[in-house]
PDB file of N, CA and C in Angstrom:
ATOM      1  N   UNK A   1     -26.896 -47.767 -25.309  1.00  0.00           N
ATOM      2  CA  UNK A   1     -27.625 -47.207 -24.179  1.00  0.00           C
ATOM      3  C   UNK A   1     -26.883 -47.548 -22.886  1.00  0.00           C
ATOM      4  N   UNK A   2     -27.276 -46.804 -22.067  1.00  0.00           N
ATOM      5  CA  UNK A   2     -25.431 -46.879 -20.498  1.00  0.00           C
ATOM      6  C   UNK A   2     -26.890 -47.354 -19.846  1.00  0.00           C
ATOM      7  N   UNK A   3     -25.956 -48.031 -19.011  1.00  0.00           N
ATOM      8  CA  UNK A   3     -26.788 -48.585 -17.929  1.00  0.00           C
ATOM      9  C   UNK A   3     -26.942 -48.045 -16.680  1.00  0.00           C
ATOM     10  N   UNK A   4     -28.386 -47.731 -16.105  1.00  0.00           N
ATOM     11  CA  UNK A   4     -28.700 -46.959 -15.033  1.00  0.00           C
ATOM     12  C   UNK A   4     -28.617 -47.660 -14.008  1.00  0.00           C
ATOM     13  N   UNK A   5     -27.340 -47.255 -13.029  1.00  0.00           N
ATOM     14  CA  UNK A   5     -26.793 -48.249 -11.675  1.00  0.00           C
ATOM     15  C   UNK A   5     -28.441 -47.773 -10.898  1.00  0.00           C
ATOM     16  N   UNK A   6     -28.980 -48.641 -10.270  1.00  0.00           N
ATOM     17  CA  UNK A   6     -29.996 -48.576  -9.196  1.00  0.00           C
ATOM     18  C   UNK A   6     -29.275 -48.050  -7.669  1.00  0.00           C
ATOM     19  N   UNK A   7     -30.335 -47.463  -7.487  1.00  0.00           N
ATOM     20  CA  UNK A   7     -29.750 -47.168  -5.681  1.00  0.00           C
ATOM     21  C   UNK A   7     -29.295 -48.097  -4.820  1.00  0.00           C
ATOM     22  N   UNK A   8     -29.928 -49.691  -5.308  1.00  0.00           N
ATOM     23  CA  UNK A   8     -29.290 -50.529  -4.254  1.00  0.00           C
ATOM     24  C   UNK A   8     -27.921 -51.140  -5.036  1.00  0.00           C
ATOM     25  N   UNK A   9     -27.937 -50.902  -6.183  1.00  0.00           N
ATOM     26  CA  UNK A   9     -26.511 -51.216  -6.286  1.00  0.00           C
ATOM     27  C   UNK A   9     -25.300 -50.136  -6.214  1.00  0.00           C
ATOM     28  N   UNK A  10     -25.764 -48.735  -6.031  1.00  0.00           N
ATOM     29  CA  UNK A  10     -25.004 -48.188  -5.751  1.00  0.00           C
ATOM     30  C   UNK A  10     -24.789 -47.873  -3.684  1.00  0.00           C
ATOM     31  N   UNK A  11     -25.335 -48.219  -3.446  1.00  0.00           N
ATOM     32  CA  UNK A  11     -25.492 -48.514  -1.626  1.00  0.00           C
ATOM     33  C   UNK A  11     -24.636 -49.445  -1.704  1.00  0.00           C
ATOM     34  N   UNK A  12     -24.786 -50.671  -2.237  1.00  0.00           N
ATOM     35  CA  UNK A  12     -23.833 -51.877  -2.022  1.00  0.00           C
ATOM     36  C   UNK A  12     -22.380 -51.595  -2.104  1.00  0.00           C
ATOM     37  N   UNK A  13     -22.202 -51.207  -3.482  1.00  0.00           N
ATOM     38  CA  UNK A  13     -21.366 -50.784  -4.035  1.00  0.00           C
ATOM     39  C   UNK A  13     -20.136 -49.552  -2.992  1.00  0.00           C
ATOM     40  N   UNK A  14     -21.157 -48.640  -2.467  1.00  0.00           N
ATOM     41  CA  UNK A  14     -20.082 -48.025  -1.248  1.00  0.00           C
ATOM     42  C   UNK A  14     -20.157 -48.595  -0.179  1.00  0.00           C
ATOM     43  N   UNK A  15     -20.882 -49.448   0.117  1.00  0.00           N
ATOM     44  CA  UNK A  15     -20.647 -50.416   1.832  1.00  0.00           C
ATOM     45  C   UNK A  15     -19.392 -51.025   1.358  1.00  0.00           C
ATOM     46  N   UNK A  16     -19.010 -51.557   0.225  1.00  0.00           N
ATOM     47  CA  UNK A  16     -18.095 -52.278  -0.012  1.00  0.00           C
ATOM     48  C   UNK A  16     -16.986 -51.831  -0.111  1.00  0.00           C
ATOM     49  N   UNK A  17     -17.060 -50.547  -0.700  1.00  0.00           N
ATOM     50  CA  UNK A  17     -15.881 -49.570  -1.080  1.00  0.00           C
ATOM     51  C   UNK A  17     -15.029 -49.246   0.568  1.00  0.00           C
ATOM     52  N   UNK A  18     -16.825 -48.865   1.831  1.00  0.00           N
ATOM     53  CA  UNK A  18     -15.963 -48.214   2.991  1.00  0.00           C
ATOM     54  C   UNK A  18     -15.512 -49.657   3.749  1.00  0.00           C
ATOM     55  N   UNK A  19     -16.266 -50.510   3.704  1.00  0.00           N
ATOM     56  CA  UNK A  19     -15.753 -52.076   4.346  1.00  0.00           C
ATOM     57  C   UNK A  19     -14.214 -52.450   3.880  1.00  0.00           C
ATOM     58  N   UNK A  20     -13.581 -52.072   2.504  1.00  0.00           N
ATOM     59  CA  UNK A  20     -12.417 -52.356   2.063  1.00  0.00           C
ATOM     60  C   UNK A  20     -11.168 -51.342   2.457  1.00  0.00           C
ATOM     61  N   UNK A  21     -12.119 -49.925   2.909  1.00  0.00           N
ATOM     62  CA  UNK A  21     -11.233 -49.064   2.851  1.00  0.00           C
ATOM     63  C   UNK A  21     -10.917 -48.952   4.547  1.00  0.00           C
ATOM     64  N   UNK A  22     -12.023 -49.344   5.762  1.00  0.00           N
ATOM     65  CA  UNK A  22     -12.214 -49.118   6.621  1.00  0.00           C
ATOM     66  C   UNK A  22     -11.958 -50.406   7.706  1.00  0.00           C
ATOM     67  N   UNK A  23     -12.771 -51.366   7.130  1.00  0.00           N
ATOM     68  CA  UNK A  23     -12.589 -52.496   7.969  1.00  0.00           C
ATOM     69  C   UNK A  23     -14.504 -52.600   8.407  1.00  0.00           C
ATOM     70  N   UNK A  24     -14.669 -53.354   9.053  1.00  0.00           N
ATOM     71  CA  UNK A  24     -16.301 -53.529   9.451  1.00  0.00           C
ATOM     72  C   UNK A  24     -16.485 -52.656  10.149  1.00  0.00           C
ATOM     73  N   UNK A  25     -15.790 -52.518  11.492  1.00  0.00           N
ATOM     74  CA  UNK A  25     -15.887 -51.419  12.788  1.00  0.00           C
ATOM     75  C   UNK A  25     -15.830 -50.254  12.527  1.00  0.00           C
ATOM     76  N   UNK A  26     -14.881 -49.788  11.719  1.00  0.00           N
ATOM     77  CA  UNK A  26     -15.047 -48.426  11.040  1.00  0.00           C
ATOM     78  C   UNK A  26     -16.147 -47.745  10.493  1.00  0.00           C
ATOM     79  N   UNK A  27     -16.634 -48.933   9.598  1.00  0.00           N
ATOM     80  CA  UNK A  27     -17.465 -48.910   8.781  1.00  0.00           C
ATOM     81  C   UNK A  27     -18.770 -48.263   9.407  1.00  0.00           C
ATOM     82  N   UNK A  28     -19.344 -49.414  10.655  1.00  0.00           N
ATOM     83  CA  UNK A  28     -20.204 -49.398  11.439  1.00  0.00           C
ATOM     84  C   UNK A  28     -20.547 -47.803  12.318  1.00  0.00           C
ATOM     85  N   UNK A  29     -19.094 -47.219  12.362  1.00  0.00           N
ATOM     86  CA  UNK A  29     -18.815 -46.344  13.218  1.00  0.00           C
ATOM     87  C   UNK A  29     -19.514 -44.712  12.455  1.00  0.00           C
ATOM     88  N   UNK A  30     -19.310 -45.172  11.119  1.00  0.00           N
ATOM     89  CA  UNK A  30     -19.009 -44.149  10.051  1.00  0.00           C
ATOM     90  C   UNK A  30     -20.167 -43.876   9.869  1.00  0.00           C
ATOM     91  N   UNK A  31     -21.510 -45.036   9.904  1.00  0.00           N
ATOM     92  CA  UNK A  31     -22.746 -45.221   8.706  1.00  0.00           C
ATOM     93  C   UNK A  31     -23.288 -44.234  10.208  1.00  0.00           C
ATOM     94  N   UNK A  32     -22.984 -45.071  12.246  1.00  0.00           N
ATOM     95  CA  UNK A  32     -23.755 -43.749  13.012  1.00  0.00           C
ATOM     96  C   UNK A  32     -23.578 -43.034  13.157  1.00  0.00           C
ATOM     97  N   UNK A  33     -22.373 -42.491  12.511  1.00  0.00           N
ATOM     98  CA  UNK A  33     -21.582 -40.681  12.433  1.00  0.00           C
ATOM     99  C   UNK A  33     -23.107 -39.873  11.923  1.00  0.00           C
ATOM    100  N   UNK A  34     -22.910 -40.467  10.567  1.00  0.00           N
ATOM    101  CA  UNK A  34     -23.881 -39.906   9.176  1.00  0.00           C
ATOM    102  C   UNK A  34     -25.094 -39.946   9.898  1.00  0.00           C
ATOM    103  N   UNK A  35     -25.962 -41.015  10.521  1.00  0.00           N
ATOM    104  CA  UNK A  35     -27.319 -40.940  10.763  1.00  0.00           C
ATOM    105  C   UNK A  35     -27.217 -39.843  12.152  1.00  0.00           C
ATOM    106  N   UNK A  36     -26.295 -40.264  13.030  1.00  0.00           N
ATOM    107  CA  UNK A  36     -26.370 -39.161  14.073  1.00  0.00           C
ATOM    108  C   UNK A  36     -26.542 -38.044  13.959  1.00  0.00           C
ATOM    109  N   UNK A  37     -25.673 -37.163  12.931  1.00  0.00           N
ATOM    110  CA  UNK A  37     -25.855 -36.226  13.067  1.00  0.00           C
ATOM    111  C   UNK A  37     -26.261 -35.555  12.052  1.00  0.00           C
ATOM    112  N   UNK A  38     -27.255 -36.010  11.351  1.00  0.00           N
ATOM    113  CA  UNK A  38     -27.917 -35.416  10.402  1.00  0.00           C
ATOM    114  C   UNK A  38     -27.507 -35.044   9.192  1.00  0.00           C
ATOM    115  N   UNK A  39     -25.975 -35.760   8.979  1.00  0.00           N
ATOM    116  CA  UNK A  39     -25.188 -35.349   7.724  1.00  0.00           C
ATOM    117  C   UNK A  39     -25.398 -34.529   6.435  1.00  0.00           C
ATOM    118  N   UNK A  40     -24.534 -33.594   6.434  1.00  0.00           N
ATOM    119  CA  UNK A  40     -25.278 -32.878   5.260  1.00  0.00           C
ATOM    120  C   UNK A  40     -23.551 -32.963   3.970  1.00  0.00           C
ATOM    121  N   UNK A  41     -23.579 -33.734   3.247  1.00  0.00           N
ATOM    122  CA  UNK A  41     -22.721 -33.908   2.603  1.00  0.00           C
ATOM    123  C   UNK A  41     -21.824 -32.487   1.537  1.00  0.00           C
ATOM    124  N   UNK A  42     -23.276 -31.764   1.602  1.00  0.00           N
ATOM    125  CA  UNK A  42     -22.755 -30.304   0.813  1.00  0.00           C
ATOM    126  C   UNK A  42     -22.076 -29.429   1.277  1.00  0.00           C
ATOM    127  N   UNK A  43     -22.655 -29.200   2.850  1.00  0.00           N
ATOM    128  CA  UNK A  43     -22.033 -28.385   3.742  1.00  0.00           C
ATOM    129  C   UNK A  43     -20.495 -29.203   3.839  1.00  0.00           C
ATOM    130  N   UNK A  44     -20.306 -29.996   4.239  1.00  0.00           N
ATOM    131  CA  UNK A  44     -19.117 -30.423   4.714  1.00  0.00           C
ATOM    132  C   UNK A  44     -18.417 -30.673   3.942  1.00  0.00           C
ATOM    133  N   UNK A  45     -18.442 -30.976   2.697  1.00  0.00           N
ATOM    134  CA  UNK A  45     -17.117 -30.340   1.250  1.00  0.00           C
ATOM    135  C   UNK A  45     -17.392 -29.081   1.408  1.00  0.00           C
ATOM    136  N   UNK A  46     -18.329 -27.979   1.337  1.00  0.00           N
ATOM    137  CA  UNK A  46     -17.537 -26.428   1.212  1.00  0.00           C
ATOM    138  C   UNK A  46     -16.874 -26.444   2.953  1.00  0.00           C
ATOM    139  N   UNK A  47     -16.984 -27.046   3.942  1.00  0.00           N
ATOM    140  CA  UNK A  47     -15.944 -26.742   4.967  1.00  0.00           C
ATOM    141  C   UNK A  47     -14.740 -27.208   4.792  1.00  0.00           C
ATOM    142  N   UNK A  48     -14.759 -28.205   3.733  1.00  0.00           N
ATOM    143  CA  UNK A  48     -13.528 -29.131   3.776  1.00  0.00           C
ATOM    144  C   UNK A  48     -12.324 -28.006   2.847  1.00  0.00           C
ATOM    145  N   UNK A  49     -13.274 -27.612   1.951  1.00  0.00           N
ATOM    146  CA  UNK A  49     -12.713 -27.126   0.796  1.00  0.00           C
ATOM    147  C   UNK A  49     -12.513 -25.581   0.626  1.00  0.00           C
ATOM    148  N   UNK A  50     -13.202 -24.966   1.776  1.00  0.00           N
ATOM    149  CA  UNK A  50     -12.938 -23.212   1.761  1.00  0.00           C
ATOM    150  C   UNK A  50     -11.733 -23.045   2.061  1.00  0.00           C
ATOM    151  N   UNK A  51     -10.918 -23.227   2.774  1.00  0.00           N
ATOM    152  CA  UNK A  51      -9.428 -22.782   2.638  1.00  0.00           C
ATOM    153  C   UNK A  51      -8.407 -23.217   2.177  1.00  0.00           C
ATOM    154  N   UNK A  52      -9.165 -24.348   0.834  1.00  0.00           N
ATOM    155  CA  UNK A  52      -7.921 -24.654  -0.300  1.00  0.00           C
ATOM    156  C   UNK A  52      -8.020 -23.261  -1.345  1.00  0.00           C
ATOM    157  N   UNK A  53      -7.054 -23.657  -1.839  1.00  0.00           N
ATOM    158  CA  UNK A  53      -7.116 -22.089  -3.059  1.00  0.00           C
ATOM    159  C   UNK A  53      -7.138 -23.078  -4.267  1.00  0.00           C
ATOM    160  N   UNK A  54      -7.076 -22.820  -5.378  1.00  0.00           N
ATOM    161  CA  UNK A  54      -7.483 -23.340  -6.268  1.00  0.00           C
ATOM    162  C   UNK A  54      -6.455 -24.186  -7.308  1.00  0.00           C
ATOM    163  N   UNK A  55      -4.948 -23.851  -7.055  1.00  0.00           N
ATOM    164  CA  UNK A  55      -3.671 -24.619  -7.142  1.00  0.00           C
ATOM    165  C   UNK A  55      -3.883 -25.484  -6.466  1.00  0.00           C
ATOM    166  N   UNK A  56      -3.511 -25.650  -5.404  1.00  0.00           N
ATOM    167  CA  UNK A  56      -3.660 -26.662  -4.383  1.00  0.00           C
ATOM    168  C   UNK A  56      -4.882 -27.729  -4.816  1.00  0.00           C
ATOM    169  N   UNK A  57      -5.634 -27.346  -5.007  1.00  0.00           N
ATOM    170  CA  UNK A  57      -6.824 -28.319  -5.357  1.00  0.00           C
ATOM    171  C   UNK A  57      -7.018 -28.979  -6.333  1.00  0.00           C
ATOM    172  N   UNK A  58      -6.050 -28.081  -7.273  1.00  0.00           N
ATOM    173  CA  UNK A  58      -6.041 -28.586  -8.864  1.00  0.00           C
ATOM    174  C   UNK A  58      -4.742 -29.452  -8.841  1.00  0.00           C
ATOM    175  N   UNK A  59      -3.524 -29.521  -7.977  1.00  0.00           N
ATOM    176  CA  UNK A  59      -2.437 -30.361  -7.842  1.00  0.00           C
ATOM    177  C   UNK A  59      -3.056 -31.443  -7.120  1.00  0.00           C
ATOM    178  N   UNK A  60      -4.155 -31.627  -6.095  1.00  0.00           N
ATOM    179  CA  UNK A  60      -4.458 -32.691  -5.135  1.00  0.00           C
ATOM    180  C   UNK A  60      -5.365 -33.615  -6.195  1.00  0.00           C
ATOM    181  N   UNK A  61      -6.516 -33.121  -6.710  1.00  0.00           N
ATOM    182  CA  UNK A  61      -7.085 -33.540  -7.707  1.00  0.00           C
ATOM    183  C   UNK A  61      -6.201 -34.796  -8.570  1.00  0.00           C
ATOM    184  N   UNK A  62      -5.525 -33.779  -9.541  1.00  0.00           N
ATOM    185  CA  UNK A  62      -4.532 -34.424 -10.456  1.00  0.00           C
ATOM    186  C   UNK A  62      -3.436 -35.496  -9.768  1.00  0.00           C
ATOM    187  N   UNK A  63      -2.788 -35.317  -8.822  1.00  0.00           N
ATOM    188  CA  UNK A  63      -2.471 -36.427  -8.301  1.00  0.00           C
ATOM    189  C   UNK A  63      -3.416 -37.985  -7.545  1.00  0.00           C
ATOM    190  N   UNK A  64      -4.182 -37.186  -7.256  1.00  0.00           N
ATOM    191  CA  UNK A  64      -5.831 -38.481  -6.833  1.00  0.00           C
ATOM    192  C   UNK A  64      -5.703 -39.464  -8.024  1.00  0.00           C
ATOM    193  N   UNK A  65      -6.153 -38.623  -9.133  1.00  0.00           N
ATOM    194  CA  UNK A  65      -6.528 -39.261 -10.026  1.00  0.00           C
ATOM    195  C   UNK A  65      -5.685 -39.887 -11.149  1.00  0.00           C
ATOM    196  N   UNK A  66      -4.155 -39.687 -11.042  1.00  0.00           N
ATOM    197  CA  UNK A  66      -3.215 -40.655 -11.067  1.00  0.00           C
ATOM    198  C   UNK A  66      -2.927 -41.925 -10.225  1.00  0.00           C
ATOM    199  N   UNK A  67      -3.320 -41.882  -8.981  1.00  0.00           N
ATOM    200  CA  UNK A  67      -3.782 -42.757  -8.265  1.00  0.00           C
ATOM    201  C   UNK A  67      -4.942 -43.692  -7.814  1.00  0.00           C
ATOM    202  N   UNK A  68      -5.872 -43.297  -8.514  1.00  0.00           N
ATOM    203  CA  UNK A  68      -6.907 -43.558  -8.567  1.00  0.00           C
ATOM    204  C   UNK A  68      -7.555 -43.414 -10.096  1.00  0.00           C
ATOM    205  N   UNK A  69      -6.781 -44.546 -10.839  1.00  0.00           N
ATOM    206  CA  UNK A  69      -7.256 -43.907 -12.204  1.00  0.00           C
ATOM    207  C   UNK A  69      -9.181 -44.568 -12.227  1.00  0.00           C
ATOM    208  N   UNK A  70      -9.860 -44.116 -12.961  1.00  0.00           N
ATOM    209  CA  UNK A  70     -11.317 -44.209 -13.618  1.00  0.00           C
ATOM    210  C   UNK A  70     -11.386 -45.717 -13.998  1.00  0.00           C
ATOM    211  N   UNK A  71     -12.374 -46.522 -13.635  1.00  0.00           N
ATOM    212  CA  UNK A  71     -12.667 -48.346 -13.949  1.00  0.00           C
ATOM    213  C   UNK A  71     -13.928 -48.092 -13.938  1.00  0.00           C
ATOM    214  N   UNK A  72     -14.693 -48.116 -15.141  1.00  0.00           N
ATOM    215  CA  UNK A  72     -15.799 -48.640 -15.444  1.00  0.00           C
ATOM    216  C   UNK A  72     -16.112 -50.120 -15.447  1.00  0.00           C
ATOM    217  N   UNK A  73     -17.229 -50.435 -14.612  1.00  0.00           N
ATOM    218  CA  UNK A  73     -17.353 -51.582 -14.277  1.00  0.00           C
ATOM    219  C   UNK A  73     -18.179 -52.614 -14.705  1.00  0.00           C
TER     220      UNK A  73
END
């Protein structure tokens, strides 16, 4: 049976991720981006992502994830 991560360990879990990736100040900067402006996470991947074509996305992908291989934790 897999174990169901809880919301607060998955909250933790990305404070930590953007604190490592960002620094504190960043961090801080990032979390009143999101509350400011009402973040809508769906909208802003299809803006990110409408004028990739689908090569491109499938080469960026595949290289990510040579770089970023999968760690179950």
């Amino acid at each position: 049976m897999e174990h169901m991560t809880s919301d607060i360990e998955i909250m933790n879990r990305g404070i930590n991720c953007l604190l490592e990736k960002l620094g504190v100040i960043e961090t801080e900067r990032f979390i009143s981006v999101i509350n400011r402006e009402k973040f809508d996470y769906t909208k802003w991947q299809r803006q990110r992502f409408d004028n990739v074509d689908s090569e491109e996305f499938n080469e960026v992908a595949i290289n990510y994830s040579k770089e970023n291989p999968f760690q179950k934790k």
